[in-house]
Protein backbone atom coordinates (compact mmCIF):
# COMPACT_ATOMS: atom_id res chain seq x y z
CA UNK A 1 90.76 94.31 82.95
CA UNK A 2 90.11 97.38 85.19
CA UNK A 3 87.47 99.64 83.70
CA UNK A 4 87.20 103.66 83.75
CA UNK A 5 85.62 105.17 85.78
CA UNK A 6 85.42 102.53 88.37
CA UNK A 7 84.53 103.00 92.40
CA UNK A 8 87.10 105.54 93.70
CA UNK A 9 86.33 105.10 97.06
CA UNK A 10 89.48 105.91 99.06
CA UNK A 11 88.38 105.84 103.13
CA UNK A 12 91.58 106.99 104.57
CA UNK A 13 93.75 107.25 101.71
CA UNK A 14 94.83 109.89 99.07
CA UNK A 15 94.53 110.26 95.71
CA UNK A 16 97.76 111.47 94.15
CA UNK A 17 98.62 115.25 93.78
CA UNK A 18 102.49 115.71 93.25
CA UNK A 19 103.12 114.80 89.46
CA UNK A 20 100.13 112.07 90.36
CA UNK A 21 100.96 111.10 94.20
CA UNK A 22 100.45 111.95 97.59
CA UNK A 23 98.09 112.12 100.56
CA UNK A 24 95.38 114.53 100.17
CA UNK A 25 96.57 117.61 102.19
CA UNK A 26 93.09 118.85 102.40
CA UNK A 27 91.21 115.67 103.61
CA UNK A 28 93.20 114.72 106.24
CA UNK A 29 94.20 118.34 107.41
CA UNK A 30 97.91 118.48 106.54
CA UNK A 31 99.95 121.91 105.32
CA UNK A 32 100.43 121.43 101.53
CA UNK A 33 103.50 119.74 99.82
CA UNK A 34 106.64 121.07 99.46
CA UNK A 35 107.20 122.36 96.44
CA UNK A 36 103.88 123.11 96.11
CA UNK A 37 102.65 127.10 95.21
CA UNK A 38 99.75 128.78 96.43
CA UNK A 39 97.45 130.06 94.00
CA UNK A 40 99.17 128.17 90.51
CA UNK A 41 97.34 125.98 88.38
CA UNK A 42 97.78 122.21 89.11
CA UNK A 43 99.61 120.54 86.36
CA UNK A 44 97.74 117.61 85.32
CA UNK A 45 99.32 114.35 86.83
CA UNK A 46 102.16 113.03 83.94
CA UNK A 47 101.70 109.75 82.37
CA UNK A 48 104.53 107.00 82.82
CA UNK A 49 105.94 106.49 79.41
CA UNK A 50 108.26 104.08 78.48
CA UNK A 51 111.74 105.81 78.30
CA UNK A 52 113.37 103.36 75.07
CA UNK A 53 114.49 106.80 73.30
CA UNK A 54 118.52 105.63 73.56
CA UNK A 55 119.91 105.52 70.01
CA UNK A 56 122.86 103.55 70.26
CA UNK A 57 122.11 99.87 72.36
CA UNK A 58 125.34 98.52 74.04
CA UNK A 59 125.72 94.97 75.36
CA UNK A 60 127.08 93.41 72.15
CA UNK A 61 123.31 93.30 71.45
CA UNK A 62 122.66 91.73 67.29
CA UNK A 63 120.72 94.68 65.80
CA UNK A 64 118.07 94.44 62.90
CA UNK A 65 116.45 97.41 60.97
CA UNK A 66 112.96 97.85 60.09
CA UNK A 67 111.77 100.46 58.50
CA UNK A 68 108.28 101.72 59.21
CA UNK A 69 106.58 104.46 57.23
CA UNK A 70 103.86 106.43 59.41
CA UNK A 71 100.81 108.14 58.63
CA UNK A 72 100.85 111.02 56.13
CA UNK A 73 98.72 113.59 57.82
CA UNK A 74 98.16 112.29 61.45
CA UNK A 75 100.74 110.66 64.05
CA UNK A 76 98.96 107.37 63.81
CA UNK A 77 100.24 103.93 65.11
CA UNK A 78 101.89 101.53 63.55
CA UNK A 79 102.30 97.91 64.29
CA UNK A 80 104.98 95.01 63.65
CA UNK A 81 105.88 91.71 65.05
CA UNK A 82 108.91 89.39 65.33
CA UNK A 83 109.31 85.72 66.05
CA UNK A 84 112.10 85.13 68.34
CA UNK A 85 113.76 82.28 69.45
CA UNK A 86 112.95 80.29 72.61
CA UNK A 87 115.24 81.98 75.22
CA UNK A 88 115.42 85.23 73.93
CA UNK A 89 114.69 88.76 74.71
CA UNK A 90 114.10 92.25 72.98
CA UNK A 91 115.14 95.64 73.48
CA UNK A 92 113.39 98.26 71.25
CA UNK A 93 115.16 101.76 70.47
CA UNK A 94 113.63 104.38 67.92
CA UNK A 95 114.90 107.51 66.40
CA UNK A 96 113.05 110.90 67.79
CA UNK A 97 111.21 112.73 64.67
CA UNK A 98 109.14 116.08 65.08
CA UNK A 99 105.71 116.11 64.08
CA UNK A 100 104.71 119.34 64.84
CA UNK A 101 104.30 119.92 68.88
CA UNK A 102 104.80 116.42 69.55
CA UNK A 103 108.07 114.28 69.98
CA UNK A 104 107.75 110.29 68.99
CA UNK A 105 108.77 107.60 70.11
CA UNK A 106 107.84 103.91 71.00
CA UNK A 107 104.64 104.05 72.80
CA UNK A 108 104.22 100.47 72.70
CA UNK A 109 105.90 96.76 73.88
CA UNK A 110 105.09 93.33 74.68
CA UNK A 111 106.54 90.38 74.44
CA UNK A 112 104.84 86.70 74.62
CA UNK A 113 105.46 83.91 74.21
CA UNK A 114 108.27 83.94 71.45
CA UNK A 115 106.34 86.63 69.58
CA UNK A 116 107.65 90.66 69.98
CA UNK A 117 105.15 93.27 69.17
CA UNK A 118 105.54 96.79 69.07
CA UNK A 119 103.53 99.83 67.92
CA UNK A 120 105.36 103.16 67.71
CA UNK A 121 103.76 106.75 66.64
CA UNK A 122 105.25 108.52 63.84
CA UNK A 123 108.63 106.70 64.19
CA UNK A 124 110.78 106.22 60.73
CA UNK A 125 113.24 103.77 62.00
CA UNK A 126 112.84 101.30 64.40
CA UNK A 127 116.13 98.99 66.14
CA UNK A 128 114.90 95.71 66.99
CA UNK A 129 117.88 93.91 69.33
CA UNK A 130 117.97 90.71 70.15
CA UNK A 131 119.82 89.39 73.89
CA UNK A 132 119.82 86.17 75.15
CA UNK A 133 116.92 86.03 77.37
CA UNK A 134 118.01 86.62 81.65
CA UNK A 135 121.41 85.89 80.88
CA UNK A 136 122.11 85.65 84.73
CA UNK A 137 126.13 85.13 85.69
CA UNK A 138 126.89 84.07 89.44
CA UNK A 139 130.24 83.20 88.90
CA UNK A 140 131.43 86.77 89.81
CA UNK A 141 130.24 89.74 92.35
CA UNK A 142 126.76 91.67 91.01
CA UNK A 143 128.03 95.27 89.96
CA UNK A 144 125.90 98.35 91.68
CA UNK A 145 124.63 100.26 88.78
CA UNK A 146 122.26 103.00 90.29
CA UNK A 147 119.58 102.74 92.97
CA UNK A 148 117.44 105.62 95.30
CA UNK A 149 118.53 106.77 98.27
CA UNK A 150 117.27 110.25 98.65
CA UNK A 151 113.42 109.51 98.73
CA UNK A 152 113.64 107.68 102.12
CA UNK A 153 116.10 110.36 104.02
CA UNK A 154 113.03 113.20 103.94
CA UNK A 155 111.12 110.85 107.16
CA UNK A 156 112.64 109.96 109.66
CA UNK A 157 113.54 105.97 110.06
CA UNK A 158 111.84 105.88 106.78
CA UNK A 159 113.23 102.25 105.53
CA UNK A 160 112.09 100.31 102.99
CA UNK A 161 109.80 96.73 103.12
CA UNK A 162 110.57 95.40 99.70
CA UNK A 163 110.14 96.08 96.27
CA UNK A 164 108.65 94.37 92.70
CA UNK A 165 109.48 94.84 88.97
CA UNK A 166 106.69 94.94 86.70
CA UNK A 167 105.06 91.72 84.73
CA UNK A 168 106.46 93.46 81.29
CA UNK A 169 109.85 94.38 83.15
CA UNK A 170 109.41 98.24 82.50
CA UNK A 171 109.11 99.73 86.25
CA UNK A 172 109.48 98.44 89.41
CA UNK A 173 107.45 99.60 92.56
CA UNK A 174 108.71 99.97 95.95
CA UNK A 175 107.12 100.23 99.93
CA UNK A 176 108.45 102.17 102.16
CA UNK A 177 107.42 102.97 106.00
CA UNK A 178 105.80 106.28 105.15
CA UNK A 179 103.12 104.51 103.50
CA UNK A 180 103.82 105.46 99.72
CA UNK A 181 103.72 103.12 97.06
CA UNK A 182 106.75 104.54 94.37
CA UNK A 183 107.28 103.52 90.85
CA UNK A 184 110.76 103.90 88.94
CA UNK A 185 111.05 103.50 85.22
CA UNK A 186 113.93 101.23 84.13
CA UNK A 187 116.57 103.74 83.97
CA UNK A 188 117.09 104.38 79.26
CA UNK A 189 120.81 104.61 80.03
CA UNK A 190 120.88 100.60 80.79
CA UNK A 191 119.83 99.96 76.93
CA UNK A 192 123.01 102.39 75.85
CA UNK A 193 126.93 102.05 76.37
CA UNK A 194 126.78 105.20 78.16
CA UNK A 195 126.74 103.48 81.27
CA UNK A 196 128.61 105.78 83.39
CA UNK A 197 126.06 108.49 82.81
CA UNK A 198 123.65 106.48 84.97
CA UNK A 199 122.70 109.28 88.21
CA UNK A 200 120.68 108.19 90.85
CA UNK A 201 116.91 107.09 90.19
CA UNK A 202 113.84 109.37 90.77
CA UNK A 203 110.11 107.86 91.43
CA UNK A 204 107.48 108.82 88.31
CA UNK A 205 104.85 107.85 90.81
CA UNK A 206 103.93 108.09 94.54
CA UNK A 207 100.89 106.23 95.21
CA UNK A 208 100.12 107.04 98.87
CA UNK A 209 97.96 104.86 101.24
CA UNK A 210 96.37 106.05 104.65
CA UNK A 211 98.37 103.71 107.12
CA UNK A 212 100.79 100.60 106.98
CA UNK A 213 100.80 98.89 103.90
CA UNK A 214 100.26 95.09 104.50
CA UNK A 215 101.01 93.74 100.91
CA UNK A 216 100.85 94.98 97.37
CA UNK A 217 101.18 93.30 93.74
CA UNK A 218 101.11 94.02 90.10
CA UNK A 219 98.29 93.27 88.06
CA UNK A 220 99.68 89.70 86.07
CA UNK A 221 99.03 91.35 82.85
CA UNK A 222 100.19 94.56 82.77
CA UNK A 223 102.37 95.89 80.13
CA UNK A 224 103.14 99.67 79.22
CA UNK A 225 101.60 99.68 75.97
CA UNK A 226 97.90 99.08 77.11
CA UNK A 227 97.88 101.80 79.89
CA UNK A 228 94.22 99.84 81.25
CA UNK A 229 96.49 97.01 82.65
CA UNK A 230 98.68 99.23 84.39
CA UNK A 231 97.72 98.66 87.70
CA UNK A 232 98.50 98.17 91.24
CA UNK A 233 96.59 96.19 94.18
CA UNK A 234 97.53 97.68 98.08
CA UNK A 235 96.03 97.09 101.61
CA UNK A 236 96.94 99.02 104.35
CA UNK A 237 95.47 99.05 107.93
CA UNK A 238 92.47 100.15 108.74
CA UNK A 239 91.57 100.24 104.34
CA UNK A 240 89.90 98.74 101.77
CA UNK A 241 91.81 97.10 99.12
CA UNK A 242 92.71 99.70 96.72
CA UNK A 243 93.51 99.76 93.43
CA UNK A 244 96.02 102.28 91.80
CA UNK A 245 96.84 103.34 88.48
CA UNK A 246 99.89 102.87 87.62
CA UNK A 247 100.51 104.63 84.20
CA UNK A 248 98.96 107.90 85.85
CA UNK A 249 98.68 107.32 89.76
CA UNK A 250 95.21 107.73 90.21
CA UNK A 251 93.02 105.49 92.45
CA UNK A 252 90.81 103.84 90.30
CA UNK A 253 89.10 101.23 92.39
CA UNK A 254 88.20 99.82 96.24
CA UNK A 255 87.16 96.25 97.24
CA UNK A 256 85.48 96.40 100.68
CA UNK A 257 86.19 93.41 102.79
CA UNK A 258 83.69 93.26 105.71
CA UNK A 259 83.73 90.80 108.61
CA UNK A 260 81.00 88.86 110.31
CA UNK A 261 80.53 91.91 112.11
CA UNK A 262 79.43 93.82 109.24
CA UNK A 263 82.74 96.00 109.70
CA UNK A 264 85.51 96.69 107.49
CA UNK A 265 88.69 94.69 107.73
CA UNK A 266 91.92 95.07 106.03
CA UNK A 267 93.89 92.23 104.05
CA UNK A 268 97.11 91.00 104.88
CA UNK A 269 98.11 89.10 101.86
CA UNK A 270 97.06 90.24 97.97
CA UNK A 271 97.79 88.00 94.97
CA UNK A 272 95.81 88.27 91.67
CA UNK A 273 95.18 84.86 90.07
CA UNK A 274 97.38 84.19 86.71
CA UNK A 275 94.36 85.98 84.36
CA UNK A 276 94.10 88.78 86.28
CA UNK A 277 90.21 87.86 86.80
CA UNK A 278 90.31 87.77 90.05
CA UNK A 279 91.85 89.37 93.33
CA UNK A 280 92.59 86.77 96.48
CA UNK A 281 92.78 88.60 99.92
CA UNK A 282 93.95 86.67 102.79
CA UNK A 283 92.51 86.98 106.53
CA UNK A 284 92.06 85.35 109.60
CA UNK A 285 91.21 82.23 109.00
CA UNK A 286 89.75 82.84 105.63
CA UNK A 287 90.56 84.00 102.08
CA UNK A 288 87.91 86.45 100.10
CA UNK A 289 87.85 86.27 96.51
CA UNK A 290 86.77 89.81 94.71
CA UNK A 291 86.04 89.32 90.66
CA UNK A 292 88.43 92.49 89.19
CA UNK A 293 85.84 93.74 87.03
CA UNK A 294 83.49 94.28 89.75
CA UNK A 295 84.44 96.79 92.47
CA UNK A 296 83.16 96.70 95.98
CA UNK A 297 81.97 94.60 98.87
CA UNK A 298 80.57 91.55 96.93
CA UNK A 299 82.88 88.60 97.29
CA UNK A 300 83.48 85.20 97.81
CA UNK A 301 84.15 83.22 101.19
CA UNK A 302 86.32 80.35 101.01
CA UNK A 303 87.24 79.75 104.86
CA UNK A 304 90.60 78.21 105.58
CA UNK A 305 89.31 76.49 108.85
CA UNK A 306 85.98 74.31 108.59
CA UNK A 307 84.93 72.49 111.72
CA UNK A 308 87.90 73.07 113.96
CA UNK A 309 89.68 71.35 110.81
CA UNK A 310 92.23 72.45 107.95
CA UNK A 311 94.71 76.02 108.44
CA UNK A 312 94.39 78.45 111.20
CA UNK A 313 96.00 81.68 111.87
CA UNK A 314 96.03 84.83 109.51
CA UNK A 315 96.56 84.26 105.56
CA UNK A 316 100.22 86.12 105.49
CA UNK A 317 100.85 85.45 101.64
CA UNK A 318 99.46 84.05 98.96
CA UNK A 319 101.13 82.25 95.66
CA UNK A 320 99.67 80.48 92.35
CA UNK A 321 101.13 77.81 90.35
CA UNK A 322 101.78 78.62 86.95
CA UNK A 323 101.25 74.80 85.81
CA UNK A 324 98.10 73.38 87.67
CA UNK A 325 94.81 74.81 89.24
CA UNK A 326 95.70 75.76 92.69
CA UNK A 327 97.29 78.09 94.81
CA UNK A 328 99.54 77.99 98.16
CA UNK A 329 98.53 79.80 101.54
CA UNK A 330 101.21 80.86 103.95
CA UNK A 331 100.17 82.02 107.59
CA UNK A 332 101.41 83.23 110.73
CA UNK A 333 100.49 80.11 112.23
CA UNK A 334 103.52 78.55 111.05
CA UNK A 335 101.51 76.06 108.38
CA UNK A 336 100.95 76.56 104.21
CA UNK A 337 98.28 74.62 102.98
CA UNK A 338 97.31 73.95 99.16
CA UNK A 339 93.74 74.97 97.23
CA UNK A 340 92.07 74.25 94.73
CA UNK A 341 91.44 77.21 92.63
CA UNK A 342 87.99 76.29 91.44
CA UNK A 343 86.05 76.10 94.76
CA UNK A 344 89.04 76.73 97.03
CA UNK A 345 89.11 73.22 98.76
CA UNK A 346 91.82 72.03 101.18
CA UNK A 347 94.25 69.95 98.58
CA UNK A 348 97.11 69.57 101.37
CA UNK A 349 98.15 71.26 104.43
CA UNK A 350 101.96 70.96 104.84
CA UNK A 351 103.60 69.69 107.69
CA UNK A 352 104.60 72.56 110.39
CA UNK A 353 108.42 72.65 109.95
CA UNK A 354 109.15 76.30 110.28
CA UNK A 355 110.01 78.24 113.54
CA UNK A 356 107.87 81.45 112.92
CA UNK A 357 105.03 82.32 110.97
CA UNK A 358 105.56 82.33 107.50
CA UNK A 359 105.85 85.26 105.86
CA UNK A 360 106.69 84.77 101.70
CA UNK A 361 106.32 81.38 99.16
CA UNK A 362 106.82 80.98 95.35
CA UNK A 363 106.02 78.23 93.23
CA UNK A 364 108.47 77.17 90.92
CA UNK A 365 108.35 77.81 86.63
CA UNK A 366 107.52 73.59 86.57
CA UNK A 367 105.11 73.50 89.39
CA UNK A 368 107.10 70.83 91.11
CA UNK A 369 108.54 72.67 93.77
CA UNK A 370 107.31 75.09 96.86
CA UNK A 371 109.43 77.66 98.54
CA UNK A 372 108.29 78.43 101.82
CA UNK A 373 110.17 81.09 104.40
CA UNK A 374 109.47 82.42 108.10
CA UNK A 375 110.10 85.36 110.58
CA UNK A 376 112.57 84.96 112.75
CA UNK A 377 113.50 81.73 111.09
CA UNK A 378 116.47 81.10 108.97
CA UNK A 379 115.75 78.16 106.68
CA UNK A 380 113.92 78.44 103.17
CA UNK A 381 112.41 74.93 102.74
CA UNK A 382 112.04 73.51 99.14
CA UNK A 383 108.55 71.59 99.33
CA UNK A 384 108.40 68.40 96.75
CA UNK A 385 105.11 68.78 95.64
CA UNK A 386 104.92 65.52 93.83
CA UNK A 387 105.81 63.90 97.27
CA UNK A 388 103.56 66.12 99.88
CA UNK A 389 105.57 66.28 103.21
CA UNK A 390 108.81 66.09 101.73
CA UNK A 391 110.98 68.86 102.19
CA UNK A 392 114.07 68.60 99.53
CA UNK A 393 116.41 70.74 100.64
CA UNK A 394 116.40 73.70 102.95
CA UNK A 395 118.39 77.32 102.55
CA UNK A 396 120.11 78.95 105.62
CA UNK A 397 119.74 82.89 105.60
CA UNK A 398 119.99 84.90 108.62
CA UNK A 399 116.64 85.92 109.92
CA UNK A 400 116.40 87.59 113.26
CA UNK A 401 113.48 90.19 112.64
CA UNK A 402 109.76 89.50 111.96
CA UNK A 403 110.36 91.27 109.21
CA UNK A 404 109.17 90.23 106.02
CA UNK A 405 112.08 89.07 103.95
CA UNK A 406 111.11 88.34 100.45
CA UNK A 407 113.11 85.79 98.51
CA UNK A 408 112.91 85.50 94.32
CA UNK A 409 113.68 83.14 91.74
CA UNK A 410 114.51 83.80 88.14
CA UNK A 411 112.21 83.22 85.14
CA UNK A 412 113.99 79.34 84.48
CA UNK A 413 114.04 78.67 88.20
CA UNK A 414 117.53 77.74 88.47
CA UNK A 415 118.44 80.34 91.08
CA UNK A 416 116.78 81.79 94.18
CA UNK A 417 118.13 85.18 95.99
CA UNK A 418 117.91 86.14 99.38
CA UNK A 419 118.54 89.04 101.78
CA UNK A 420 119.15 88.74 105.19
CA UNK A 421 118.95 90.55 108.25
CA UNK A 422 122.66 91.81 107.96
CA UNK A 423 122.42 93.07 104.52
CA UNK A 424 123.99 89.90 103.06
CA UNK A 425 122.13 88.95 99.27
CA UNK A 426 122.50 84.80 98.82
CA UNK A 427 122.41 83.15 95.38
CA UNK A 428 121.65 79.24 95.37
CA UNK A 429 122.17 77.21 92.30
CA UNK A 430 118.78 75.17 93.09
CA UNK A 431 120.25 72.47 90.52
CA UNK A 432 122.91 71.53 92.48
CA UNK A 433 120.98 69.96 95.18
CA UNK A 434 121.39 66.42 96.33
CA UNK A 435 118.52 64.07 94.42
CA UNK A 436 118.00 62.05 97.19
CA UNK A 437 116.00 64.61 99.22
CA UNK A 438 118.20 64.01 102.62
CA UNK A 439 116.98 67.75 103.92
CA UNK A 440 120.69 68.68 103.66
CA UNK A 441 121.40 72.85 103.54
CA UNK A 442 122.09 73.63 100.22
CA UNK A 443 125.11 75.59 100.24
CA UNK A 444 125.11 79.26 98.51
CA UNK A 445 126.48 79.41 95.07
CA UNK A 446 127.44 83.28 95.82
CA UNK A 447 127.09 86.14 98.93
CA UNK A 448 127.81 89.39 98.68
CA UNK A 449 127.28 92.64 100.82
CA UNK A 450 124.71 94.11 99.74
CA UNK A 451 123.86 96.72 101.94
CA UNK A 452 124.72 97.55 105.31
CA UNK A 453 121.63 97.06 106.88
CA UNK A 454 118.72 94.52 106.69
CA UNK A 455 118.02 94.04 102.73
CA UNK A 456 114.47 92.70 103.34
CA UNK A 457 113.49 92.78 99.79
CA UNK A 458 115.07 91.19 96.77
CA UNK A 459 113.60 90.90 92.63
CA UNK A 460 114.58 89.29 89.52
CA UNK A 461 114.19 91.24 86.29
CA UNK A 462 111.77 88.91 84.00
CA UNK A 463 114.14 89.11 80.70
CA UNK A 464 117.23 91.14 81.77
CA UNK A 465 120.40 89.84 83.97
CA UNK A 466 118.94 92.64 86.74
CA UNK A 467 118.44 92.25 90.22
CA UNK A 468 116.25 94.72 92.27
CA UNK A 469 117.39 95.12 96.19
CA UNK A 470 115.87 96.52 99.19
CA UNK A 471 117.18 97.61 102.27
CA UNK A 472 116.11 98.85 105.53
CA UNK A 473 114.38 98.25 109.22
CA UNK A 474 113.50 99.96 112.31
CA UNK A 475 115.85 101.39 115.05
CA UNK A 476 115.70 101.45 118.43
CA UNK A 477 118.60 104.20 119.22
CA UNK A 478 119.62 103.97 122.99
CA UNK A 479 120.42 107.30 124.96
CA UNK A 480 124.85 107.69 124.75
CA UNK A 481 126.29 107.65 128.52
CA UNK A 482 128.98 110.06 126.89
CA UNK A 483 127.85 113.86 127.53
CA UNK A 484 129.39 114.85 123.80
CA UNK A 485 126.69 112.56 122.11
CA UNK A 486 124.92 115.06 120.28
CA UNK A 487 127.58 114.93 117.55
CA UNK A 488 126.40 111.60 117.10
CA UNK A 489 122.60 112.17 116.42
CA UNK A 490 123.05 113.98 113.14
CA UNK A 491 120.17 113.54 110.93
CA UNK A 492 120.15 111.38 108.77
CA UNK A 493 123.09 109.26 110.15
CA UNK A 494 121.16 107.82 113.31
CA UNK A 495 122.76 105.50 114.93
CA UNK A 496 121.55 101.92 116.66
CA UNK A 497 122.26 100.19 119.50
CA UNK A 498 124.78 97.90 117.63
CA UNK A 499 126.26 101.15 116.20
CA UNK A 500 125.30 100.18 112.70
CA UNK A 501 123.83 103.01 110.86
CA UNK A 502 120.42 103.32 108.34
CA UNK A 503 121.04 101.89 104.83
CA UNK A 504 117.73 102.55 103.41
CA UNK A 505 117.93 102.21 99.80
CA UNK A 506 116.56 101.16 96.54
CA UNK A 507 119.46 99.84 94.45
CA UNK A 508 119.50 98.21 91.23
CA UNK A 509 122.73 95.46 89.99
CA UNK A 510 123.56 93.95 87.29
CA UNK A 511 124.32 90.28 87.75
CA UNK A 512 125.21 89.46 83.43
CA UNK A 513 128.68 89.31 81.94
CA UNK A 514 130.52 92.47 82.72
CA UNK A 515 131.76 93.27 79.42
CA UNK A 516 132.90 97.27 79.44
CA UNK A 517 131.35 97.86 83.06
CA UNK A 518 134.59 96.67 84.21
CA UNK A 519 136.04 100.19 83.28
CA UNK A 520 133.32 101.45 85.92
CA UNK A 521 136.33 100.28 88.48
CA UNK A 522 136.80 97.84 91.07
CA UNK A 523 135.95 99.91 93.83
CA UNK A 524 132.27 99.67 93.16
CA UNK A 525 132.45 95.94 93.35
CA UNK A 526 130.37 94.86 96.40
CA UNK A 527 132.27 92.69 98.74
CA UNK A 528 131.92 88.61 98.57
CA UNK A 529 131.09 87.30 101.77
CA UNK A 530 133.01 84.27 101.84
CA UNK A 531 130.45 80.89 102.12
């Protein structure tokens, strides 16, 4: 857990200013905001709160009442807890009451492990609902439900490189090329009917960082009703590791990563281990370990290369299995190798099968598998972990970019989602593949359009049927031999030199049983790409 106050150290980047984001106009000798009024009082930065006020839950969802009886003189909070069954999920609504100045409503959720727990503040009535837990459906198109498009048209060629939903499933955070981190609460109207009323998403937080962002994660334990696990890791060129509040958008901490040189060197790769204890950081040639509750420069070493012997190149990404002691390094030399997480030892180094450097890997839920994806390569390799060197099966996507395309897989496993370079989003059915291990291309279970340009990142709700796209990637516009061009360079609708223009979007879908949403109309139906 990160404690307050901790090292704010920012060297090079802002601490937030607009509602609790943005680059410090001041330090780095920028005009203010827009928006922003000369001589008014700063409103204090607002707090992310969880948004469950909806009254009426939709989704055929089984609903159970509890009453709760609050404190008599003071708004105080209550607690309660429910055992649910293995496979299911919760969805918590309350009824608003006035207590003098302030509204309340459910300040508090978590879910582990079977057992709900909630604490409200001065709520009478609580609605407990029970859904099947995921409840993913492939056998028909994803519907579009909302998304953000307007927060990347204000910079120019301002696409997107991927985006995360939170460990408790509230928020999800996206990166964009202007260098700010945004976080989006789950939109309230997706726990109603009222799904038509759904308008397009705003950010509650801009977390801005003082050059290109190499990675960024979520803190593993972070849930919205402890606000001290609400955090964010991000490296950026030229940076320290930072660490950003994410209930209030403050920076709240800075691990220094010097060289051998005694200079400071940014991370490419971030991944917190499973408890949150401590904070990996990949580099050339060498991983540095930070301890989370103890800000700064003091790390350890554990070198990738020893002796002209184990994995060379830079540490791209970084993944933990959830079932035994180690952890997985991708790098841009085109190798992963396998740790051990006590002393960071060499456990395995893969065989070199892809064509570019690798640039995202996930474990699977059993800890049997490894899923391992390149730049500029098209194949997602399943890695049988129990035989080392075996690849099961491999996944054909189309990659022509070296940008970083993420891939996902859902909480059981069973499916893994991909973008591609053309804006196509592949589902395979991972259960479907042949036993035998024969390396045969698993054939997609579904494609649809996505997007119309390069959906580079791609997210799996952790409880809901949700899916979390990306989309985005840099143009390189070539001068029009026609003398009546200039109709053609409109802002905002640039166009390439394949004539395709900028998709750069945050969009949410919803990939469980359609239920009412098919009044929402066909028209809003992406369009299957035939496999």
């Amino acid at each position: 857990m990160f404690y307050r106050p901790l090292n704010t150290e920012m060297s090079g980047a802002a601490q937030s200013s607009d509602g609790g984001a943005g680059q410090d106009a001041e330090a780095d000798g920028e005009p203010p905001h827009e928006g922003e009024v000369e001589g008014e009082e700063e409103a204090p930065p607002a707090a992310k709160q969880p948004r469950l006020e909806q009254e009426d839950v939709g989704l055929d969802l089984q609903m159970i009442q509890m009453a709760v009886v609050p404190s008599a003189d003071t708004c105080g909070s209550q607690g309660a807890a429910a055992t649910l069954e293995e496979g299911e999920a919760v969805v918590l609504t309350s009824d608003l009451q006035e207590h003098g100045r302030n509204k309340c409503v459910v300040t508090q959720l978590q879910w582990d492990r079977g057992i709900f727990s909630w604490s409200l503040c001065g709520c009478s009535m609580l609605s407990l609902c029970r859904v099947h837990s995921q409840g993913l459906d492939f056998s028909q198109n994803p519907q579009m439900l909302t998304g953000s498009w307007a927060e990347y048209t204000h910079t120019a060629e301002n696409y997107l490189r991927g985006c995360k939903w939170a460990p408790d499933g509230s928020c999800i955070v996206s990166n964009s090329v202007d260098n700010v981190l945004r976080v989006y609460n789950l939109p309230p109207e997706l726990y109603s009917s009222h799904w038509d009323m759904l308008s397009e998403m705003s950010p509650v937080l801009k977390m801005a960082e003082g050059d290109t962002i190499y990675d960024y994660c979520w803190f593993p334990k972070m849930t919205s009703m402890d606000p001290d696990t609400c955090f964010i890791a991000s490296s950026s060129r030229d940076n320290p590791v930072h660490i950003w509040d994410a209930f209030y958008g403050d920076l709240r901490a800075s691990f220094r990563p010097y060289n051998h040189l005694d200079e400071l060197t940014a991370a490419h790769s971030l991944c917190f281990s499973p408890d949150g204890s401590q904070l990996y950081c990949g580099f050339d040639k060498i991983v540095r370990v930070f301890h989370t509750d103890r800000p700064g420069r003091d790390c350890e070493q554990r070198p990738t290369m020893v002796k002209k012997q184990g994995q060379t190149g830079i540490i791209s990404c970084i993944a933990f299995s959830s079932c035994q002691s180690m952890y997985a390094c991708g790098s841009y030399s085109r190798s992963a190798g396998l740790y051990s997480c006590e002393d960071g030892s060499l456990l395995a180094l893969l065989p070199t099968r892809h064509r570019g450097g690798l640039t995202h890997l996930l474990f699977s839920p059993n800890g049997y598998h490894l899923y391992t994806g390149g730049r500029k390569d098209s194949e997602i390799l399943c890695w049988d972990l129990r035989d080392l060197g075996q690849v099961l099966f491999s996944m054909h996507r189309n990659v022509n970019t070296n940008q970083r395309i993420y891939f996902d897989l859902d909480q059981s496993g069973r499916y893994l989602l991909s973008g591609d370079t053309d804006g196509v989003v592949s589902v395979w059915d991972t259960l479907t593949a042949p036993p035998d291990g024969n390396e045969e291309p698993l054939q997609p279970l579904l494609q649809f359009q996505a997007h119309t340009d390069c959906t580079n990142g791609i997210s799996v709700h952790p409880f809901m049927p949700l899916v979390a796209s990306s989309s985005g990637q840099r143009k390189f516009c070539w001068p029009s031999d026609s003398e009546d061009s200039e109709s053609d360079s409109v802002e905002g609708n640039v166009m390439s030199s394949n004539g395709v223009r900028q998709d750069n979007a945050l969009v949410l879908w919803w990939a469980g049983p359609l239920g009412s949403t098919n009044e929402r109309g066909q028209e809003e139906e992406p369009a299957v790409i035939e496999s």
